[in-house]
N, C-alpha and C. Protein backbone atom coordinates (compact mmCIF):
# COMPACT_ATOMS: atom_id res chain seq x y z
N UNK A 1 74.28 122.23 113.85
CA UNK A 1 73.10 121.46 114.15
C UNK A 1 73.14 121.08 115.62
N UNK A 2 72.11 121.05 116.27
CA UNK A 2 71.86 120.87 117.87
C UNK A 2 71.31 119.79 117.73
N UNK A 3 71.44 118.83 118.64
CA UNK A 3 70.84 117.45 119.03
C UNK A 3 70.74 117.05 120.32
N UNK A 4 69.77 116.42 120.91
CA UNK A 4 69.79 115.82 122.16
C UNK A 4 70.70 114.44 122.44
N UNK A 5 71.13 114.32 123.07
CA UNK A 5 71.68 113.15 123.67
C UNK A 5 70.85 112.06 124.42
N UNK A 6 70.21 110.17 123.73
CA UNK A 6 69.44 109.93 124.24
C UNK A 6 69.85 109.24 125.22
N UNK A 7 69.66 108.75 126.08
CA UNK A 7 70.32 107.27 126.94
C UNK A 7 69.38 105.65 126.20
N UNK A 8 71.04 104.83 126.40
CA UNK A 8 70.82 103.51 125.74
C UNK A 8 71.83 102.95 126.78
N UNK A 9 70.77 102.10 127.55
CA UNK A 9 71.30 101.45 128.76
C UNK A 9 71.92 102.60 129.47
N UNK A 10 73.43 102.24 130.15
CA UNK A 10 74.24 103.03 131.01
C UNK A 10 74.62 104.05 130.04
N UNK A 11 74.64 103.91 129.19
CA UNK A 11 75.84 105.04 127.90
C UNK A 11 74.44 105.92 127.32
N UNK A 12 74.90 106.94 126.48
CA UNK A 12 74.03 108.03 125.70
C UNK A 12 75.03 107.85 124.42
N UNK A 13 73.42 108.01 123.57
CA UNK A 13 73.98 107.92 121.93
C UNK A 13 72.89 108.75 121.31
N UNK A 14 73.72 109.80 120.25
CA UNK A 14 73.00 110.77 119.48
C UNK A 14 72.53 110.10 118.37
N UNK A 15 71.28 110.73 118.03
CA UNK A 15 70.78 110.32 116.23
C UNK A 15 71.57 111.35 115.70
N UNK A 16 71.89 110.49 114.46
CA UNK A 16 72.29 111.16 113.09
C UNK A 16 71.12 110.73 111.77
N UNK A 17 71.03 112.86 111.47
CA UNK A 17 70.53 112.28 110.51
C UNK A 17 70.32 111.47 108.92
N UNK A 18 69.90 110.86 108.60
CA UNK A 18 70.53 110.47 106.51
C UNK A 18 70.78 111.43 106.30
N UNK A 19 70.93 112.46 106.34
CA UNK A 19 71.85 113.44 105.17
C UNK A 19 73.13 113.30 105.47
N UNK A 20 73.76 113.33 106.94
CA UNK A 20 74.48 113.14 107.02
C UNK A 20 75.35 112.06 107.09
N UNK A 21 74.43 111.16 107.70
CA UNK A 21 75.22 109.74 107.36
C UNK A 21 75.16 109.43 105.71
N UNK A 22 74.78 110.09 104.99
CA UNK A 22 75.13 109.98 103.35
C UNK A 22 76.29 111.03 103.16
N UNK A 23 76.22 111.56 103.48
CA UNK A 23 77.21 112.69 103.19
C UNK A 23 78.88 112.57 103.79
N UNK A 24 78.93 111.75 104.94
CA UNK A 24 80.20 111.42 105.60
C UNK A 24 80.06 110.11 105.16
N UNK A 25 79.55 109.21 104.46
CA UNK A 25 79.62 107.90 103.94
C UNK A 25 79.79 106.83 105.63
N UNK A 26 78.89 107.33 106.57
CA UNK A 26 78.87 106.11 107.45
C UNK A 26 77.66 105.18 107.25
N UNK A 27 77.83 103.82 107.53
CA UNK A 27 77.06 103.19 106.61
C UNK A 27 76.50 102.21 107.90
N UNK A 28 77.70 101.03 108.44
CA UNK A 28 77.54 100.32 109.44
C UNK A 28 78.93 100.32 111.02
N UNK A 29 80.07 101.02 110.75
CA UNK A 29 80.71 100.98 111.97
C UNK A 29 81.45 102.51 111.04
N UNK A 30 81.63 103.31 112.60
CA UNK A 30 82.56 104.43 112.32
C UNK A 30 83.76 104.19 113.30
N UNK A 31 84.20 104.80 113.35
CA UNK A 31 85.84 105.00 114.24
C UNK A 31 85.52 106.44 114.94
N UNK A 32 85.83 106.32 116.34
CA UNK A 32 85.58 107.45 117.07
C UNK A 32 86.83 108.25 117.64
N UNK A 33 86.94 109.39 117.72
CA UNK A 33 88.24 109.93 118.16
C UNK A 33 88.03 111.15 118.76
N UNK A 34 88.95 110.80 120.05
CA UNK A 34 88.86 112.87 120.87
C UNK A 34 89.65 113.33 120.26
N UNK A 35 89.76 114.81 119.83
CA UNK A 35 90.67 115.89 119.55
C UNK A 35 90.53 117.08 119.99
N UNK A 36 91.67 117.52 121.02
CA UNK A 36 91.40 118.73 122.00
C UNK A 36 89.42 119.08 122.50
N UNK A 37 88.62 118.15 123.00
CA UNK A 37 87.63 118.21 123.22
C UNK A 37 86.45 117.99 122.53
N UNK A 38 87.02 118.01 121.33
CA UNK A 38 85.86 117.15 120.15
C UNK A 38 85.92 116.18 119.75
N UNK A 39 85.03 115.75 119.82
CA UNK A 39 84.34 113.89 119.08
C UNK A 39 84.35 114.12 118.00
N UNK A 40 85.24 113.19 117.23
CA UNK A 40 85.45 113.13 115.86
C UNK A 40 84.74 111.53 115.51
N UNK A 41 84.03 112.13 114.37
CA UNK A 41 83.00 110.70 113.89
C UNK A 41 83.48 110.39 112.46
N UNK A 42 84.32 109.21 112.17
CA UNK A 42 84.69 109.25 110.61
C UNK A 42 84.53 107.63 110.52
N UNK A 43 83.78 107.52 109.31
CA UNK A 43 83.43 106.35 108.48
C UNK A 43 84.63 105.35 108.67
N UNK A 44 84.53 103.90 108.83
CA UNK A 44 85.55 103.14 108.62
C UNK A 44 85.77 102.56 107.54
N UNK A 45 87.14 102.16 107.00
CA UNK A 45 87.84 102.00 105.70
C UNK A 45 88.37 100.91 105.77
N UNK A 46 88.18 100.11 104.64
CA UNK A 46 88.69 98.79 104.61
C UNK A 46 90.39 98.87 104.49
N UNK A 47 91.18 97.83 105.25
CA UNK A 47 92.16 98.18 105.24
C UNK A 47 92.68 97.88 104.68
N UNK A 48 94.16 98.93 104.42
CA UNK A 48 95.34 99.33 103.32
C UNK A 48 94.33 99.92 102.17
N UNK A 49 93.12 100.87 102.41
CA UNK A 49 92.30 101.36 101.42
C UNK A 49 93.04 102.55 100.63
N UNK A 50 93.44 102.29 99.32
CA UNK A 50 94.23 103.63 99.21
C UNK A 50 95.46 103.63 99.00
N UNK A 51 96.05 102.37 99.18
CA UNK A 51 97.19 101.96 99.63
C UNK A 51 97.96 102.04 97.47
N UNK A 52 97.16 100.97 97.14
CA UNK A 52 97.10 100.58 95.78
C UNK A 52 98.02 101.99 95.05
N UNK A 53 96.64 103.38 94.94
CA UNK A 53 96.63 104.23 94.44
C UNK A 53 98.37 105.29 94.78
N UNK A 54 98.18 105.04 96.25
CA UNK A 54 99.88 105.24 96.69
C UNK A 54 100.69 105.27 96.33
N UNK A 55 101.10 104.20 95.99
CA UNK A 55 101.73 103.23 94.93
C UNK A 55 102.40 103.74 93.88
N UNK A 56 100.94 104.02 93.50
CA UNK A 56 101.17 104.39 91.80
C UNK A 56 101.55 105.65 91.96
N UNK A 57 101.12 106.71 92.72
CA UNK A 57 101.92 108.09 92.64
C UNK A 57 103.52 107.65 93.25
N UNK A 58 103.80 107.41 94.24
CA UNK A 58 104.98 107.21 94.16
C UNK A 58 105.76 106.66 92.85
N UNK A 59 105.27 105.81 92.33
CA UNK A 59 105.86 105.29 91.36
C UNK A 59 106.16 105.95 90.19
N UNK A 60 105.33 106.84 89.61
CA UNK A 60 105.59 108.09 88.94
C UNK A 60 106.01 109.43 89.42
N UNK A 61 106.21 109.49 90.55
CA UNK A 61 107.25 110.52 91.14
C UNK A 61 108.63 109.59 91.31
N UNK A 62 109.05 108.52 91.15
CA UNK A 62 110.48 107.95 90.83
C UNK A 62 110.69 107.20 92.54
N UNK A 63 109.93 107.25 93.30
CA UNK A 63 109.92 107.07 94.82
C UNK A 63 109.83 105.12 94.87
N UNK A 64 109.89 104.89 95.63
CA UNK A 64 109.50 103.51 96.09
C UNK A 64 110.22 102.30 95.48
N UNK A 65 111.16 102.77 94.47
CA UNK A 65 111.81 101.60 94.02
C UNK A 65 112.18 100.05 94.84
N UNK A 66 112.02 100.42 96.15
CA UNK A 66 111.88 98.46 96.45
C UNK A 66 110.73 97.91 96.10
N UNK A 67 109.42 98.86 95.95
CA UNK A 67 108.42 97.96 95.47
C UNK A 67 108.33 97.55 93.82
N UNK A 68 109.62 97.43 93.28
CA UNK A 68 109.64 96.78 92.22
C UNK A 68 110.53 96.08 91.77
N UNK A 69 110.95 95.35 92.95
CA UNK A 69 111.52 94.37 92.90
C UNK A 69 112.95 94.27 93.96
N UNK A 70 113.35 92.85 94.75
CA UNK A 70 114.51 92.75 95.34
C UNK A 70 115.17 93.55 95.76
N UNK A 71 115.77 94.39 96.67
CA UNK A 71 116.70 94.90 97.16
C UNK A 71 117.73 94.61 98.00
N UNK A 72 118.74 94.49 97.12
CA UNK A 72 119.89 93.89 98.34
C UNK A 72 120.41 94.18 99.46
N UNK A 73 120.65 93.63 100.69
CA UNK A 73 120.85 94.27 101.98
C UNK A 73 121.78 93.39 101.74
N UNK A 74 122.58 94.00 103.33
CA UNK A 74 123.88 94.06 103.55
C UNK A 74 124.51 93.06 104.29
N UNK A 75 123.35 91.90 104.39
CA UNK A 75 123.72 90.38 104.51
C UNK A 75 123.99 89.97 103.18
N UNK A 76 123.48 90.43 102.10
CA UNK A 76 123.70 89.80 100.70
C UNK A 76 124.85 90.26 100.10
N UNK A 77 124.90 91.43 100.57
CA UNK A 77 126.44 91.73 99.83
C UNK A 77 127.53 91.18 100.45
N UNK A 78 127.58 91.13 101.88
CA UNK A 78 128.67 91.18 102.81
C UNK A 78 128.76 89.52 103.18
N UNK A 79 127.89 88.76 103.43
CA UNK A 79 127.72 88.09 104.30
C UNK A 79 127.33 86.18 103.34
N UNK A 80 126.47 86.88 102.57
CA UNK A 80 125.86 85.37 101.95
C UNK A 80 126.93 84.74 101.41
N UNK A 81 126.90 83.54 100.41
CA UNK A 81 127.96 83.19 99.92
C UNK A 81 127.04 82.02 99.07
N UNK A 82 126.72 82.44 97.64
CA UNK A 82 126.34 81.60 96.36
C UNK A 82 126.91 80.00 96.74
């Protein structure tokens, strides 16, 4: 798709159209990024979005065991004293 570039104040900003802002789910703020010469336009995500779901695959692949509970470090073994 070809688009013009308009000017807004000192800076230039392209329209996008609803299909696409439905389709990449940008709604009210995106996150902008160069990569080797391209402008990358991706929707922003509330944060630790995803994080939850993480979790849970690790957790059924046997992974992440500090997130279920205490892990003793090596002030507790070595060092503390009940």
């Amino acid at each position: 798709m070809k688009t013009k570039l308009i000017k807004i104040g000192n800076s230039r900003g392209i329209r996008l159209p609803k299909a696409i802002l439905d389709h990449v789910g940008l709604v009210e703020e995106a996150e902008l990024d160069v990569h080797e010469g391209r402008l990358i336009i991706t929707p922003m995500r509330p944060p630790r979005s995803g994080w939850a779901d993480a979790a849970r695959e690790m957790q059924k692949r046997g992974e992440g065991k500090a997130l279920d509970g205490d892990v003793p470090t090596r002030f507790d073994v070595e060092e503390w004293t009940w």
